[in-house]
Each structure stands twice: as structure tokens, then as C-alpha cells.
C-alpha atoms as a PDB file:
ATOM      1  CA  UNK A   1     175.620  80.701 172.807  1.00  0.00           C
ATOM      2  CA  UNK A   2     173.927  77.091 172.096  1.00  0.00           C
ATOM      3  CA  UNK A   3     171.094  76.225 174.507  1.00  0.00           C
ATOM      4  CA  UNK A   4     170.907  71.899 174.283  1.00  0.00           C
ATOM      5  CA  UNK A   5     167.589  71.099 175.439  1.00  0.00           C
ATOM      6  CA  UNK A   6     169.053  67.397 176.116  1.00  0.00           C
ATOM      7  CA  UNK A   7     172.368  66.485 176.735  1.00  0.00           C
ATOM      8  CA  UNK A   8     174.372  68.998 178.639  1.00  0.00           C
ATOM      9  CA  UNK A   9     176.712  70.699 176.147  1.00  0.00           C
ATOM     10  CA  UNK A  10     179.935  69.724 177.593  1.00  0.00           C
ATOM     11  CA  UNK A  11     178.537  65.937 177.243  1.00  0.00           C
ATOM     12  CA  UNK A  12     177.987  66.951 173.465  1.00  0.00           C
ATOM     13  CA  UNK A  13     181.030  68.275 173.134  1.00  0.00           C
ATOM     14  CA  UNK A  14     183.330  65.472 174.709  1.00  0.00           C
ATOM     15  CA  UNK A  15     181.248  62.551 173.918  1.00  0.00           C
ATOM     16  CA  UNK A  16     182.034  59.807 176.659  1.00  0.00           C
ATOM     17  CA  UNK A  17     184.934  61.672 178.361  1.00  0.00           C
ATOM     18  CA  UNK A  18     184.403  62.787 182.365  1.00  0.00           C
ATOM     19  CA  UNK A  19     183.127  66.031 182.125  1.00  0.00           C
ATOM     20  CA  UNK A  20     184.713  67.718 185.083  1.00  0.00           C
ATOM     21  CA  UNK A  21     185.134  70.366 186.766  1.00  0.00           C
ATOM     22  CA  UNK A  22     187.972  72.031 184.998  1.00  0.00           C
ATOM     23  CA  UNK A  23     186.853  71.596 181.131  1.00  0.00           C
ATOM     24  CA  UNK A  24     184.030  73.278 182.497  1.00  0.00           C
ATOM     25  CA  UNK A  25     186.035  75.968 183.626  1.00  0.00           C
ATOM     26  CA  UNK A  26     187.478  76.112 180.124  1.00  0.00           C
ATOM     27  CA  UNK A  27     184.700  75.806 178.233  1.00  0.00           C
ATOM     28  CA  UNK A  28     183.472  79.060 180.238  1.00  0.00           C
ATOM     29  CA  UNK A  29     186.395  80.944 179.221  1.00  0.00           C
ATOM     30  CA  UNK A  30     185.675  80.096 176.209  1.00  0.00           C
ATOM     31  CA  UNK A  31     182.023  81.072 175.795  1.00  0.00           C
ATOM     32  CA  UNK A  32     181.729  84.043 177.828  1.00  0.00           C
ATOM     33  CA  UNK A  33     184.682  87.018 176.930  1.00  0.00           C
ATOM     34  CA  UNK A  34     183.761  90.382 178.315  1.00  0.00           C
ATOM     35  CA  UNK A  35     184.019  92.541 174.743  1.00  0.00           C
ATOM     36  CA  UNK A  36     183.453  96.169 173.629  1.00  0.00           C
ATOM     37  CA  UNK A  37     181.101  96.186 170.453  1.00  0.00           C
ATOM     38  CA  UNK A  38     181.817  98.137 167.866  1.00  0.00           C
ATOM     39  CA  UNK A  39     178.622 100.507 166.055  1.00  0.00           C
ATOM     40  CA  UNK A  40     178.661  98.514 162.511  1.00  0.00           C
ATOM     41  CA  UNK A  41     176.663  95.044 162.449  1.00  0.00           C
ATOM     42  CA  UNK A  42     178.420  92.326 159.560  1.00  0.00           C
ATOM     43  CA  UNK A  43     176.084  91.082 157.720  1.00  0.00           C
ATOM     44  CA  UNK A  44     178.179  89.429 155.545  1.00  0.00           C
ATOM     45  CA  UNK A  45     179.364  87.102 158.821  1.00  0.00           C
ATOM     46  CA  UNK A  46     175.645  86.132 158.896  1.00  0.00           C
ATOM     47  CA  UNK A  47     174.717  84.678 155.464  1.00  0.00           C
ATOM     48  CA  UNK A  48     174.992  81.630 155.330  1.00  0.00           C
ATOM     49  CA  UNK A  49     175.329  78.054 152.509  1.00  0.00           C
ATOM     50  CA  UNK A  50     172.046  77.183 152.106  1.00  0.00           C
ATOM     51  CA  UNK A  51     171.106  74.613 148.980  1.00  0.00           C
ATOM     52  CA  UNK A  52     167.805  73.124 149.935  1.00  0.00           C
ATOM     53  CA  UNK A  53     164.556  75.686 149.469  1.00  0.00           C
ATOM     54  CA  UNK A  54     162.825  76.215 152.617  1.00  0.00           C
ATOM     55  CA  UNK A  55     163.050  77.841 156.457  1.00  0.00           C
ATOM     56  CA  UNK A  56     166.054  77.800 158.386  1.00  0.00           C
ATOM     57  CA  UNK A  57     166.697  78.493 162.149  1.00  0.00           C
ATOM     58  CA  UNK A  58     169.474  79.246 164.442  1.00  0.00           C
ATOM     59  CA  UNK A  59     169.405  80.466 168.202  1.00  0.00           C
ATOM     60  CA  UNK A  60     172.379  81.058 170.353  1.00  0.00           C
ATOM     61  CA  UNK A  61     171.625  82.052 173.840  1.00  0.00           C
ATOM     62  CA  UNK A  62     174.404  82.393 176.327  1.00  0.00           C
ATOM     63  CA  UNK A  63     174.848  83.641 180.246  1.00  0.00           C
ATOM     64  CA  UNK A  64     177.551  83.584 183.078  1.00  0.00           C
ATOM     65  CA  UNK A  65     178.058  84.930 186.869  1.00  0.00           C
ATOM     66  CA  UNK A  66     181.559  85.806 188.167  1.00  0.00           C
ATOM     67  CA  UNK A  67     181.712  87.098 191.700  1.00  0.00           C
ATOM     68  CA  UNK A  68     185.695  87.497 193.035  1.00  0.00           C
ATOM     69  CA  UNK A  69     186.072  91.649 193.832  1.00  0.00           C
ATOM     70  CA  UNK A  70     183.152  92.609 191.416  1.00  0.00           C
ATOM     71  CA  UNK A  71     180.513  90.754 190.538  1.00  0.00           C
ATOM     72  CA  UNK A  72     180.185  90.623 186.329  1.00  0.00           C
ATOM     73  CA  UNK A  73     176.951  89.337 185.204  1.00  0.00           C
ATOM     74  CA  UNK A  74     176.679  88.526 181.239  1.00  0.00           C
ATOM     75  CA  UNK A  75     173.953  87.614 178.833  1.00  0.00           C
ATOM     76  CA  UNK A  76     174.021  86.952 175.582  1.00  0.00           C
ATOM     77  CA  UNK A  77     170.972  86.244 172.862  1.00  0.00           C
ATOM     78  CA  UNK A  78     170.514  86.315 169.232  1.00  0.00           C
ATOM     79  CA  UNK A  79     168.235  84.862 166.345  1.00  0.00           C
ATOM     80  CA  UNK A  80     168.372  84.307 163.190  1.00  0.00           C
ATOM     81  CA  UNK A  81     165.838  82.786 160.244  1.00  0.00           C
ATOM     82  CA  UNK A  82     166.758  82.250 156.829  1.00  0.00           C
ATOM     83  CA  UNK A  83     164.221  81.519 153.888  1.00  0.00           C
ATOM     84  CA  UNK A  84     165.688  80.060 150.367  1.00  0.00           C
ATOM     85  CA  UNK A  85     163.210  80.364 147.692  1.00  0.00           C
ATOM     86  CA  UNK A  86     163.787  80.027 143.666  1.00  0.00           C
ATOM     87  CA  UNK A  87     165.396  83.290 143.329  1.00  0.00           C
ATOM     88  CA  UNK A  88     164.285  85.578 146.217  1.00  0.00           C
ATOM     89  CA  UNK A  89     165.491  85.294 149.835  1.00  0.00           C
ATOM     90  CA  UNK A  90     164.791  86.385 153.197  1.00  0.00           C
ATOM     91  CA  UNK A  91     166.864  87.091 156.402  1.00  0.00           C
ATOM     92  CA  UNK A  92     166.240  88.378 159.349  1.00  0.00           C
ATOM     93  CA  UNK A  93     168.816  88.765 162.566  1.00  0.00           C
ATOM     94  CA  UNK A  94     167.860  89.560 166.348  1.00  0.00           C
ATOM     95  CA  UNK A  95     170.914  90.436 168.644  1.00  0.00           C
ATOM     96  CA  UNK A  96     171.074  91.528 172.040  1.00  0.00           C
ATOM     97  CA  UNK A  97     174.286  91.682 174.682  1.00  0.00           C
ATOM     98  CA  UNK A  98     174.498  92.682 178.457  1.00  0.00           C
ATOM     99  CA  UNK A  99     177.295  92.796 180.533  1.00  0.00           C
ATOM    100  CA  UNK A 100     177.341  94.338 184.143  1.00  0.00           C
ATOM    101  CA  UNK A 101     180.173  95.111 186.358  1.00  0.00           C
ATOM    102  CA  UNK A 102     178.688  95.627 189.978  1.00  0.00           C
ATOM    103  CA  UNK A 103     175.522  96.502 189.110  1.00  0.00           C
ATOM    104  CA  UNK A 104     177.189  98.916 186.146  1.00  0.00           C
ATOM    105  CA  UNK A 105     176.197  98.472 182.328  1.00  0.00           C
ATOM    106  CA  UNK A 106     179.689  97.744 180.755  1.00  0.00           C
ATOM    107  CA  UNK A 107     178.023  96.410 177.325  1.00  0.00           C
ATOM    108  CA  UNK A 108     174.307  97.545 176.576  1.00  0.00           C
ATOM    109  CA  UNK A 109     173.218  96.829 173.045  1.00  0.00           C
ATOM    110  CA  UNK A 110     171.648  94.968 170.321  1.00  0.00           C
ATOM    111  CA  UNK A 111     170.075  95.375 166.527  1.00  0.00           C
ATOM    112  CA  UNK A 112     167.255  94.050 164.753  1.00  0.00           C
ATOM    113  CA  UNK A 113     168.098  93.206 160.807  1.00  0.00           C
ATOM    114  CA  UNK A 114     165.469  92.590 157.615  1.00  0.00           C
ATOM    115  CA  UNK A 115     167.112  91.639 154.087  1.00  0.00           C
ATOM    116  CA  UNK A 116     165.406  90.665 150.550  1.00  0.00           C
ATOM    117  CA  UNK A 117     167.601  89.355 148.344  1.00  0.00           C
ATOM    118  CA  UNK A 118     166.974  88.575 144.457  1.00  0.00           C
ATOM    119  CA  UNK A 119     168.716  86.617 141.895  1.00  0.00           C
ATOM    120  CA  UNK A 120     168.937  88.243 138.897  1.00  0.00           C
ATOM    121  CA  UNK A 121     171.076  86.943 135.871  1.00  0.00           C
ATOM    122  CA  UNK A 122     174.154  85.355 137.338  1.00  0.00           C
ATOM    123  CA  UNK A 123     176.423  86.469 138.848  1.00  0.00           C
ATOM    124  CA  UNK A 124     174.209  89.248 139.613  1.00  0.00           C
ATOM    125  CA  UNK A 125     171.931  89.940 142.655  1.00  0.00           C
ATOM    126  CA  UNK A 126     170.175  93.148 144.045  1.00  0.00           C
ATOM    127  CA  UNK A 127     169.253  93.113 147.650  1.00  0.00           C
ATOM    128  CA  UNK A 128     167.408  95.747 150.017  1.00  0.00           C
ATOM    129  CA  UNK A 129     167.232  96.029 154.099  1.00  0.00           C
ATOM    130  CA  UNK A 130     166.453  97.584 156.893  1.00  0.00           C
ATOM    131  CA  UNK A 131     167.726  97.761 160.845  1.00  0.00           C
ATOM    132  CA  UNK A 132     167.499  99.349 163.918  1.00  0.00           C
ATOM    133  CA  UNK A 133     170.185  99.584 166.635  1.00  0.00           C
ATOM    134  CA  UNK A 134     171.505 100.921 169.748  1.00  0.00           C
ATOM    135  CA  UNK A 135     174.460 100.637 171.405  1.00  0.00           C
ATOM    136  CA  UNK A 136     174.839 102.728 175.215  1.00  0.00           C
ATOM    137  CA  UNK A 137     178.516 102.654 176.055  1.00  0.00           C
ATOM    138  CA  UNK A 138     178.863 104.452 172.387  1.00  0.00           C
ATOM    139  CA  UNK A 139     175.979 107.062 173.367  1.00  0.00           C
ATOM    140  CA  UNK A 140     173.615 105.827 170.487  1.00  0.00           C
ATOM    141  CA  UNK A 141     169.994 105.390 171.676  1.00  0.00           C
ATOM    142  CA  UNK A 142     168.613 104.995 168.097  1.00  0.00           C
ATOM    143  CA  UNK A 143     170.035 104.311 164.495  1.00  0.00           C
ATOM    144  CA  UNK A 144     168.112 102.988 161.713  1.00  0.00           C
ATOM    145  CA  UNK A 145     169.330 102.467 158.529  1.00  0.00           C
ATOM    146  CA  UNK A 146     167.629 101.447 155.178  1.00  0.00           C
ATOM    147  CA  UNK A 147     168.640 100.881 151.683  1.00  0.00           C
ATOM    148  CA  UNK A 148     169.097  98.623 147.965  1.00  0.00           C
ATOM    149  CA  UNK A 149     171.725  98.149 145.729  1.00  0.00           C
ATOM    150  CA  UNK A 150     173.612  95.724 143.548  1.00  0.00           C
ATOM    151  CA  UNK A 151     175.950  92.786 145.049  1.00  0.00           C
ATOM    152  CA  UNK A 152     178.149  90.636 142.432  1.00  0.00           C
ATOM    153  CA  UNK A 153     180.001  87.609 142.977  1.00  0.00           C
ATOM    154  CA  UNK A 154     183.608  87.656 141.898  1.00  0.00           C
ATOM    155  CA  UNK A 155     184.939  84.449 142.300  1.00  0.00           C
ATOM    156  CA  UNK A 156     183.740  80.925 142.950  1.00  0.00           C
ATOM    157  CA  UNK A 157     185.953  77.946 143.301  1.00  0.00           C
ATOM    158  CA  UNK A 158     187.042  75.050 145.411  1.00  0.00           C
ATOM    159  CA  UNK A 159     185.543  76.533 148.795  1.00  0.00           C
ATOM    160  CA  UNK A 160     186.866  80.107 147.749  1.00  0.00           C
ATOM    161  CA  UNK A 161     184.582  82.536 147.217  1.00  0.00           C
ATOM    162  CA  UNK A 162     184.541  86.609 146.493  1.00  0.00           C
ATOM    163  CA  UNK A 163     181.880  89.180 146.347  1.00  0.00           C
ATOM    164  CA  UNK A 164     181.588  92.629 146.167  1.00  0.00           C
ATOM    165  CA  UNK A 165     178.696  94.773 147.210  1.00  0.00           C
ATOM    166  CA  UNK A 166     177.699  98.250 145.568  1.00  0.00           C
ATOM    167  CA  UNK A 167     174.954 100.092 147.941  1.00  0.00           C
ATOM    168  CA  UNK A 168     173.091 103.453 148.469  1.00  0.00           C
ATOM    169  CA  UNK A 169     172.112 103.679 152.600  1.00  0.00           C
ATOM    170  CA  UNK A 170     169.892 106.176 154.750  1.00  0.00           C
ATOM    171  CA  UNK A 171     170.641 106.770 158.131  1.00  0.00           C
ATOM    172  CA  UNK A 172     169.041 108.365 160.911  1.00  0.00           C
ATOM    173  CA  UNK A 173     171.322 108.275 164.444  1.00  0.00           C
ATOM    174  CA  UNK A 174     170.404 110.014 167.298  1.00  0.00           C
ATOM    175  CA  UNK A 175     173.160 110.455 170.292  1.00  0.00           C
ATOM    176  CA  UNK A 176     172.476 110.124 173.654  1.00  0.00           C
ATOM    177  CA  UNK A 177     173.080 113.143 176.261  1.00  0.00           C
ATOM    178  CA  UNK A 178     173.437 115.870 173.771  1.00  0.00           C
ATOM    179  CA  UNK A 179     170.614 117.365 171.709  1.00  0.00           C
ATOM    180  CA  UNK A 180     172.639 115.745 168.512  1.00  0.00           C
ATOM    181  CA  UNK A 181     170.498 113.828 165.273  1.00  0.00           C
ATOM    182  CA  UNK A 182     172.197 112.488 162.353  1.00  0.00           C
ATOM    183  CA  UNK A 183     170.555 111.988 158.707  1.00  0.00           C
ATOM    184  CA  UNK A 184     172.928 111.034 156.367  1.00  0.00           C
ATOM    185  CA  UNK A 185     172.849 109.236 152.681  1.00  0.00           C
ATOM    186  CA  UNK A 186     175.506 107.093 152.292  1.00  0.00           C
ATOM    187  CA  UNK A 187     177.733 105.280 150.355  1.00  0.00           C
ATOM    188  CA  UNK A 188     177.919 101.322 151.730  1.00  0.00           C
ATOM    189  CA  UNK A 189     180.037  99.254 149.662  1.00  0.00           C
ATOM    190  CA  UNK A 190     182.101  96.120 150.759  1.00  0.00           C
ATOM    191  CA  UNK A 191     184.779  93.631 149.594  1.00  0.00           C
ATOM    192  CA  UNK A 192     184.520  89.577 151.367  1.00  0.00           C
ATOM    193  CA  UNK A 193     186.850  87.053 150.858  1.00  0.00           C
ATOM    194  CA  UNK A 194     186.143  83.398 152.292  1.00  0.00           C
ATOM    195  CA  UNK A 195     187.657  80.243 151.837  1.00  0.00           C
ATOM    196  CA  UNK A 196     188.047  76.819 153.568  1.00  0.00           C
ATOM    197  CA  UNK A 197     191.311  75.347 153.902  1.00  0.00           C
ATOM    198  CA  UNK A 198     190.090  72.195 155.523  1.00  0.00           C
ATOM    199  CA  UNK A 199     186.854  70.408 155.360  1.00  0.00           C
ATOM    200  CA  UNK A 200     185.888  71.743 158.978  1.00  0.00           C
ATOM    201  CA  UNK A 201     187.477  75.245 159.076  1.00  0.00           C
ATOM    202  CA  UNK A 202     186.256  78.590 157.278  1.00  0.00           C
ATOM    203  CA  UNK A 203     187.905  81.383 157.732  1.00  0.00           C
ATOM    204  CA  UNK A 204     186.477  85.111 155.948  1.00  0.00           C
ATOM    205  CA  UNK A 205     187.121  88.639 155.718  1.00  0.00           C
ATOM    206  CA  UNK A 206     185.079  91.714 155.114  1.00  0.00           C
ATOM    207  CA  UNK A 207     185.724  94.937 154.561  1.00  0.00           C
ATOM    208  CA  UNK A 208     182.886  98.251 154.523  1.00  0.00           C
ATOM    209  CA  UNK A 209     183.567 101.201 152.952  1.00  0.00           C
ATOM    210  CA  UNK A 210     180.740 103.652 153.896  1.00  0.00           C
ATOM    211  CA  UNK A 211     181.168 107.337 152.825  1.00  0.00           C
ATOM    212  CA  UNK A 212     178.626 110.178 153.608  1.00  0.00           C
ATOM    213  CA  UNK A 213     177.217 111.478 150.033  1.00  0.00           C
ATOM    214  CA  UNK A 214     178.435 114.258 148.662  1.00  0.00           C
ATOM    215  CA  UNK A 215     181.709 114.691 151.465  1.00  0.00           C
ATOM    216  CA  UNK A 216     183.930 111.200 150.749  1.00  0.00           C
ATOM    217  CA  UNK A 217     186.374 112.520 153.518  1.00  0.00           C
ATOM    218  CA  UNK A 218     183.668 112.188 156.281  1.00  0.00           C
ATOM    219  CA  UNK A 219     183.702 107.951 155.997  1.00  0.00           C
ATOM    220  CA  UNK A 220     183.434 104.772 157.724  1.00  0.00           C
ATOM    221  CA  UNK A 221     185.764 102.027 157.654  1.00  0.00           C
ATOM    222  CA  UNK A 222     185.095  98.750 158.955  1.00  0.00           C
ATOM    223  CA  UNK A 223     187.047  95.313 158.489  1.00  0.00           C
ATOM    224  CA  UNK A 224     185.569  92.339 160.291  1.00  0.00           C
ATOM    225  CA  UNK A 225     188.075  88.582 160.617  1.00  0.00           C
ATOM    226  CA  UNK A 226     185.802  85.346 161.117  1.00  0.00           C
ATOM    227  CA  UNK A 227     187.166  81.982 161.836  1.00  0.00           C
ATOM    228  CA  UNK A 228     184.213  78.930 162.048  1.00  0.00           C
ATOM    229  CA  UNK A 229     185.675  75.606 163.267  1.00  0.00           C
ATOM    230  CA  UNK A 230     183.219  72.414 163.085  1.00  0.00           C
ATOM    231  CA  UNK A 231     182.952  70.540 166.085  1.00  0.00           C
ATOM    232  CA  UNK A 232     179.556  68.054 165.063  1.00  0.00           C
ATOM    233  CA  UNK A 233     176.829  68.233 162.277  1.00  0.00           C
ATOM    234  CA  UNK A 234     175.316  70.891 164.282  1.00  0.00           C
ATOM    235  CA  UNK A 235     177.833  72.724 167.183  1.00  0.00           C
ATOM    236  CA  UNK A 236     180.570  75.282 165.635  1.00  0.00           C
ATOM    237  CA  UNK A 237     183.244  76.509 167.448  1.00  0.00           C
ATOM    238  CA  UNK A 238     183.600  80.583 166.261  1.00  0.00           C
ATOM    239  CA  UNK A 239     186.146  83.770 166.734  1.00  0.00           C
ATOM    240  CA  UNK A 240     185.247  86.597 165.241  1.00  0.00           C
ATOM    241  CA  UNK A 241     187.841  90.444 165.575  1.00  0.00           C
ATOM    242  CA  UNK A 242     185.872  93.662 164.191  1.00  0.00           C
ATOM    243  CA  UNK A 243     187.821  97.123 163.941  1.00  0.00           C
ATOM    244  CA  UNK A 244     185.806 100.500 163.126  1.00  0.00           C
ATOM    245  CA  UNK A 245     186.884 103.754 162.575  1.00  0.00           C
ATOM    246  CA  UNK A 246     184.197 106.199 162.465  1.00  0.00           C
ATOM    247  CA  UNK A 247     186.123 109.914 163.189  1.00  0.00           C
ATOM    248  CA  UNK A 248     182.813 112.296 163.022  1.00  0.00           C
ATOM    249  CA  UNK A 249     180.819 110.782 166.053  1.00  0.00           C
ATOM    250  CA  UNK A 250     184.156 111.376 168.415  1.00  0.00           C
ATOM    251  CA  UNK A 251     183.895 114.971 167.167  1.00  0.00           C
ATOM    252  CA  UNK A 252     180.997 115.042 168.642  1.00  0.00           C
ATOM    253  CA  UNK A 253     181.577 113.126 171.406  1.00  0.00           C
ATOM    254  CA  UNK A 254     184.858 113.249 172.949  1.00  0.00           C
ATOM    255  CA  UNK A 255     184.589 110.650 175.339  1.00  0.00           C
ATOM    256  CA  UNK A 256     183.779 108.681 172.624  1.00  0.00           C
ATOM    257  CA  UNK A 257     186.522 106.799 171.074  1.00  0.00           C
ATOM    258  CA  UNK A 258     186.484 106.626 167.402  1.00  0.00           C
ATOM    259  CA  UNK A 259     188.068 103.362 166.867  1.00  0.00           C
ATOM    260  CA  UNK A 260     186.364 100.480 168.543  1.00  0.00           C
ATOM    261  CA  UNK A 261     186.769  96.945 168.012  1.00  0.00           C
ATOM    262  CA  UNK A 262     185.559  93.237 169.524  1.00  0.00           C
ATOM    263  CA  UNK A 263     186.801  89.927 169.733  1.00  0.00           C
ATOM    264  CA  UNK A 264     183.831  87.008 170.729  1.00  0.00           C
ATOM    265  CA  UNK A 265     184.287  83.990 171.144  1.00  0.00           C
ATOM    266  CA  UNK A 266     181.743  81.454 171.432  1.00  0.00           C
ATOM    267  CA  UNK A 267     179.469  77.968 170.147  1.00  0.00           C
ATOM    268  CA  UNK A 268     176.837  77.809 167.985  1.00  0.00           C
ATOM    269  CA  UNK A 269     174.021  75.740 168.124  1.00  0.00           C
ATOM    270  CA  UNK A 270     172.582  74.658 164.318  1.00  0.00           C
ATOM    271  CA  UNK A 271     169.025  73.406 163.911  1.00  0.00           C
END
């Protein structure tokens, strides 16, 4: 969530109206839903427009108390930089989430994410990355994944774009409380769909596809629903809904379920 290191963000937000008690309340309820993540991390929710060569920043940083019968403690904190050069590009994302019911982890996890992407001849690019991640409530101390492949652009026109991504993936997952280590080559290939039917609203879809090579019945499906609503030059409003279906791990793990899904809410601070 946006940290203003001036104003307060409610001032920001509501220019010279009374900021009172009860928008705060709102705004809160806003900011701060209590969410179950699922295990794959959208990347395509995280590129972003650039047009001018160069660094780019964003931080959202976020927190809240509630204390009625339980007491729920959240945090929320993620990074990201972006570098635009002639025809390669960089991105890196940070992500970490916390939420505690009574002294009880109800959300425990976060990801670290590296990608190199280069322009070949349009509309042509071939990109590479790596991540880690873990995620508690799903048992998974450890997954790293790595891995390159071709991503084309379909469709560009009046705020409408397509791509679709072509990609081969290692992964190494290791599950917590049983003696259980995953090393798989997959298949990670993806449709997105964005467009913006007003000058301050953008709405996109994605959608993974991630077999394990050679067995296409043991796959991953994924399908992620992002709306970004523009509040100033630099504070977004954003909604994002993520559904994954991942059958193998519940095999596994039967207290695991093997459809998860999230729905955040929350601001975003632009710099």
C-alpha cells in the first residue's frame, strides 16, 4: 500500500474535503482485505507502459490492527524496479504478506522475481527469469523456478492490447511437513488481454497454462482479473481476483486445497 512521506494519504486523496473519521474507516476497508494467496505469482499484472529509457520505481507498503474478539494484525510490502533500455529490459519484483489472527499466521508468504527481456524483430521478444517463493498456509517452504522462451504480441490498437507467451520452466518445490521435493520441467505458456475503456480505467486478463513435460494431464491452470482505476498522476486505485487449480500438490497434501484464489484490494503509490 502507498507510504506518502508528506501529506497524509486521505488528504491526497480528498483534496480539501474534512478528512474524518469515517472515510478513514472506509478507506481502511478498502486497503487492508484479509485474502488467501494463491501459489502462482502474475507477472503479466506487473509490467508495466514505460516510453522514456531509464530507471523506474514503485513501493507499496501497507499495515493495519483490528482488535474486537481476535486481534488480526496485517502487513503488507512489495517493490518493484523497472529499467527501459534500447531493446533489452530489466524487472525485478519483491513481495511479502503477513496476516495474524491472535497471534496465528493466517497468510505467511512472499516471492522474489528477476526478468530480462529483449526486443527482437517486431512483434517478437524473448525473455528469461528467475524466482524464489514460499507460501506457509499452502505447505511450500521453497520453490524456485527458472526459464526463457519466446513472447509475441498479437494485437495493438486504441488502448487494446494482446500477447501471447510461449515458455520452457524448471522447478524445484519442496513441501513442508512431509519428506516431499518436486523437480519438474514445464510447459508455461499464457494468453493476456488488456484494454482501457476510459482514459483512467484498465482493466486485463491473464491466463497460464503450465503443463509438466512429458505428462500434459498433470497441469496448472491459472487465470488472474485486474482492474486499475486512476485517482492522481501518481495514486491508483486497484482490484485484482486470481483462481488456481493445481490437482497434484492436494494429492499430496490433503489438507491442501487444490483450488485457491485471492481478491486484494488496495492503492498504489507511483514515483
Amino acid at each position: 500500500m502507498p507510504s506518502i512521506h508528506r501529506s497524509s494519504p486521505l488528504t491526497l486523496l480528498f483534496g480539501g474535503f474534512p478528512c474524518t473519521r469515517v472515510r478513514a474507516l472506509i478507506l481502511c476497508s478498502f486497503l487492508f482485505p484479509i485474502i488467501v494467496n494463491a501459489q502462482i505469482v502474475n507477472i503479466e499484472d506487473k509490467r508495466k507502459k514505460l516510453d522514456t529509457l531509464g530507471w523506474y520505481g514503485q513501493l507499496d507498503l501497507g499495515g493495519n490492527i483490528n482488535k474486537n474478539t481476535s486481534l488480526v494484525t496485517t502487513l503488507k510490502g512489495s517493490l518493484r524496479l523497472d529499467r527501459l533500455g534500447q531493446r533489452g529490459n530489466v524487472l525485478f519484483l519483491a513481495d511479502y504478506q503477513l496476516v495474524q489472527v491472535s497471534g496465528d499466521n493466517a497468510v505467511n508468504a512472499g516471492f522474489g522475481h528477476f526478468r530480462y527481456g529483449y526486443e527482437l524483430k517486431d512483434p517478437w521478444r524473448w525473455e528469461s527469469f528467475a524466482q524464489v517463493q514460499y507460501n506457509e498456509k499452502l505447505r511450500l517452504n521453497l520453490r524456485f523456478l527458472t526459464g526463457t522462451g519466446i513472447r509475441r504480441r498479437l494485437y495493438k490498437r486504441e488502448g487494446r492490447r494482446a500477447y501471447l507467451g510461449l515458455l520452457y520452466m524448471y522447478e524445484y518445490d519442496e513441501l513442508a511437513g512431509v519428506n516431499i521435493t518436486y523437480r519438474d520441467h514445464r510447459l508455461s505458456s499464457y494468453l493476456t488481454l488488456s484494454a482501457s475503456p476510459l482514459a483512467n480505467l484498465t482493466l486485463a486478463s491473464t491466463t497460464y497454462y503450465q503443463p509438466r513435460l512429458p505428462n500434459f494431464k498433470d497441469t496448472r491452470l491459472s487465470s488472474v482479473l485486474s482492474v486499475q482505476l486512476t485517482i492522481t498522476n501518481r495514486i491508483r486505485f486497484t482490484t485484482q481476483y486470481s483462481l488456481t487449480h493445481d490437482a497434484r500438490v492436494s494429492r499430496d497434501l490433503p489438507d491442501v486445497p487444490n483450488t485457491t484464489y485471492s481478491w486484494v484490494n488496495g492503492l498504489r503509490w507511483i514515483f
